[in-house]
C-alpha atoms as a PDB file:
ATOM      1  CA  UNK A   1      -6.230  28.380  -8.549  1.00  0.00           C
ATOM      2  CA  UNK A   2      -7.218  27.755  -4.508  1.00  0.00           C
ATOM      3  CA  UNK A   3      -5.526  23.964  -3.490  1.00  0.00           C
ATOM      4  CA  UNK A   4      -7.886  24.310  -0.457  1.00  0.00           C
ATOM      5  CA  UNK A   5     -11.353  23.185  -0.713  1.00  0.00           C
ATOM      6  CA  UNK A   6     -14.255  24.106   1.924  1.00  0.00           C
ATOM      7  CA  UNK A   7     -15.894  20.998   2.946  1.00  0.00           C
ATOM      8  CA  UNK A   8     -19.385  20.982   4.312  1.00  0.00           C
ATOM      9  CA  UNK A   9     -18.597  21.597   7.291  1.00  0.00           C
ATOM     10  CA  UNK A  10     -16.466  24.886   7.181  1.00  0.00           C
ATOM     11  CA  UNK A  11     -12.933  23.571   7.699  1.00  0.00           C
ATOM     12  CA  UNK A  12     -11.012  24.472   4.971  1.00  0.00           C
ATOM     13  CA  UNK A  13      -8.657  21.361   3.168  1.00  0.00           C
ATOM     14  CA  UNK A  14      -6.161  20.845   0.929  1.00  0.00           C
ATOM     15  CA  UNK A  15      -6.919  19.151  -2.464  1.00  0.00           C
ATOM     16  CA  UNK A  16      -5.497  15.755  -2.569  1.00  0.00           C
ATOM     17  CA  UNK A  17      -2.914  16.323  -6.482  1.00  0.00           C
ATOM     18  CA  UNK A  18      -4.554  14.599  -9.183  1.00  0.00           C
ATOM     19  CA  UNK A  19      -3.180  10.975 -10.521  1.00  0.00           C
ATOM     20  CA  UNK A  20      -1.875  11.080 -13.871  1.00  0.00           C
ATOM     21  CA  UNK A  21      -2.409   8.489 -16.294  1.00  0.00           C
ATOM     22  CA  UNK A  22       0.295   9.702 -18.230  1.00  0.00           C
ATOM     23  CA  UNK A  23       3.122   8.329 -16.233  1.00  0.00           C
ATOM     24  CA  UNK A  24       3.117   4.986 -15.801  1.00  0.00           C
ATOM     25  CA  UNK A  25       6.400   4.463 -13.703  1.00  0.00           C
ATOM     26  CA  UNK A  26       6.356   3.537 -10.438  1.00  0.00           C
ATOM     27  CA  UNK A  27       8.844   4.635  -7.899  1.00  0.00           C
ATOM     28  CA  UNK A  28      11.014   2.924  -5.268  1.00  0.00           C
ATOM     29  CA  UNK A  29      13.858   4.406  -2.829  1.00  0.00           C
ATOM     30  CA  UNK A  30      17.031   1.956  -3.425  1.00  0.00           C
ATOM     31  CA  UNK A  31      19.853   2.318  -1.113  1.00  0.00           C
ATOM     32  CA  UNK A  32      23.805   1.832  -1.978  1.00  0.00           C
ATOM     33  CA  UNK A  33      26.668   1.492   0.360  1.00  0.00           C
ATOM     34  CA  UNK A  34      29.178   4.515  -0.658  1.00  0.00           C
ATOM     35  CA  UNK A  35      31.394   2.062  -2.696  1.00  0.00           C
ATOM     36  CA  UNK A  36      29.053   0.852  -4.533  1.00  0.00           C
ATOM     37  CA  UNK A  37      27.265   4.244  -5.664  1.00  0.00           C
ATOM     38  CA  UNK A  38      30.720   5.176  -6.399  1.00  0.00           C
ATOM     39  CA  UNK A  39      30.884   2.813  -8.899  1.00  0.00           C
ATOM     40  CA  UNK A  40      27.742   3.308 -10.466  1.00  0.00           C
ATOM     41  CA  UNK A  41      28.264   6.554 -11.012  1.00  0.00           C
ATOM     42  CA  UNK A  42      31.683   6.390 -12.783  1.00  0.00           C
ATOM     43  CA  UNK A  43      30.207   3.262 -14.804  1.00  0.00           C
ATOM     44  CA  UNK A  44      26.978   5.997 -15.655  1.00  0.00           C
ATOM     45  CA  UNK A  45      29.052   8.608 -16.280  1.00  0.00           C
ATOM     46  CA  UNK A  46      31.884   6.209 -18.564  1.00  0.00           C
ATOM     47  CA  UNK A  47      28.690   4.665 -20.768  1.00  0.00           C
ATOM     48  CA  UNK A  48      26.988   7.935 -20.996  1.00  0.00           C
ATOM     49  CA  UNK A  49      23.839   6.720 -19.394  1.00  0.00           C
ATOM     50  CA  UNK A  50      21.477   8.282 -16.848  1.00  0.00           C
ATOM     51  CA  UNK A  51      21.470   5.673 -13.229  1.00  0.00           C
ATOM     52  CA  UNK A  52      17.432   5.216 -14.673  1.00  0.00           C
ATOM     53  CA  UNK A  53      18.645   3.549 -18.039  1.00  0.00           C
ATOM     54  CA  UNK A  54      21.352   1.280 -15.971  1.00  0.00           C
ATOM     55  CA  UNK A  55      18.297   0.552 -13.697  1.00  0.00           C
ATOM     56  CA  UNK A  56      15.918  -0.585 -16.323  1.00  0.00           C
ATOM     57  CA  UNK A  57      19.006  -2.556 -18.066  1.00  0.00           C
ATOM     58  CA  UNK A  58      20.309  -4.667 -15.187  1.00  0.00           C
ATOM     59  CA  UNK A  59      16.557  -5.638 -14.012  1.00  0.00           C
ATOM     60  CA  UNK A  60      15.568  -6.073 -17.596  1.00  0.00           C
ATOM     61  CA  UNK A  61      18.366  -8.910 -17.361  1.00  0.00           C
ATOM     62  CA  UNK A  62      17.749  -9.984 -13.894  1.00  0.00           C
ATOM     63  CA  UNK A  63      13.810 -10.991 -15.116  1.00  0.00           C
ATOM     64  CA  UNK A  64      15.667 -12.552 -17.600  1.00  0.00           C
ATOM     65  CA  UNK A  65      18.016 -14.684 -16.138  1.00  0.00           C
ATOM     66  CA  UNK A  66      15.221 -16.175 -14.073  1.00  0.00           C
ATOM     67  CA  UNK A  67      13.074 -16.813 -17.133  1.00  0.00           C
ATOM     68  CA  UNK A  68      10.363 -14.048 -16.638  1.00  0.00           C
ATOM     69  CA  UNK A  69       8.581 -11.778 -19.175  1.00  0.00           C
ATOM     70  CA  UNK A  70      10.652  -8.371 -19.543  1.00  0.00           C
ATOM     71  CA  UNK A  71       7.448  -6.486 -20.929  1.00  0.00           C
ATOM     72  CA  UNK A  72       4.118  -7.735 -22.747  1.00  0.00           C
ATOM     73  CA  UNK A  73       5.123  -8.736 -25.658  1.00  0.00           C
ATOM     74  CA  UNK A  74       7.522 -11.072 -24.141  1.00  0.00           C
ATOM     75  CA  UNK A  75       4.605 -12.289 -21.804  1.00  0.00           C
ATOM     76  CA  UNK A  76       2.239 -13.029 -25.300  1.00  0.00           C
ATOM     77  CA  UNK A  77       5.223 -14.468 -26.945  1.00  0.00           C
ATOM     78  CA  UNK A  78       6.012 -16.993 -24.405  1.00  0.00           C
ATOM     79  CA  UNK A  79       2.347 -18.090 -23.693  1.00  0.00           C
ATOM     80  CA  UNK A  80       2.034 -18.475 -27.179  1.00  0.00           C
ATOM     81  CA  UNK A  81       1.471 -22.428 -27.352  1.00  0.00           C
ATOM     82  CA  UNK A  82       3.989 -24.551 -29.388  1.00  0.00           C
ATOM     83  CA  UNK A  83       1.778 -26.992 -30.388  1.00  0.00           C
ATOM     84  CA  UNK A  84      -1.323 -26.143 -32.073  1.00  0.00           C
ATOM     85  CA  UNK A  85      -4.358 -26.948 -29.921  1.00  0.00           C
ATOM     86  CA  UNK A  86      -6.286 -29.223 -32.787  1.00  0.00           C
ATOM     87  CA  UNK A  87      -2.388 -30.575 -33.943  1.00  0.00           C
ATOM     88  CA  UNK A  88      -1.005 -33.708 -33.299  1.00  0.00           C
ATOM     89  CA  UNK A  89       2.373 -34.218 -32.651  1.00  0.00           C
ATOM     90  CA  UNK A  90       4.311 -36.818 -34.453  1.00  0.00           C
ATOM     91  CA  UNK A  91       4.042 -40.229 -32.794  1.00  0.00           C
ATOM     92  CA  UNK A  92       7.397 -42.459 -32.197  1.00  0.00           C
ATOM     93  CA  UNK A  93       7.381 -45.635 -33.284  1.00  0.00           C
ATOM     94  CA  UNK A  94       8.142 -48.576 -31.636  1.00  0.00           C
END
């Protein structure tokens, strides 16, 4: 298989790789001060996780502690409405 591609004009370029669908994770460069990677690594390493699984866990919690949706099924169950839109709620009485 030839990665270069002749465009009309003669000059020969390379093929730009395909997208796959089939990984839907996106990627960001995180940087640790020495101490601190330290430390993750032994915690990794003690809980016999990979750095990705402590990743996912710790901002899994983060969204949580500020009250946003992990995933979508949290983001269906919260929109869900608590009150019926032809309900009435219960009236106080005076």
């Amino acid at each position: 298989m030839n990665p270069l591609r002749r465009s009309g004009n003669g000059i020969a370029m390379a093929k730009r790789p395909a997208e796959s669908k089939a990984r839907p994770e996106v990627g960001k460069r995180v940087a640790f001060d020495r101490a601190t990677w330290m430390a993750l690594d032994l915690y990794s390493r003690d809980s016999m996780k990979t750095f990705q699984e402590l990743a996912d866990e710790a901002f899994a919690d983060l969204l949580e502690k500020h009250g946003r949706p992990v995933d979508l099924k949290d983001a269906l169950r919260r929109s869900a409405r608590t009150i019926g839109a032809n309900d009435n709620p219960t009236r106080r009485k005076r």
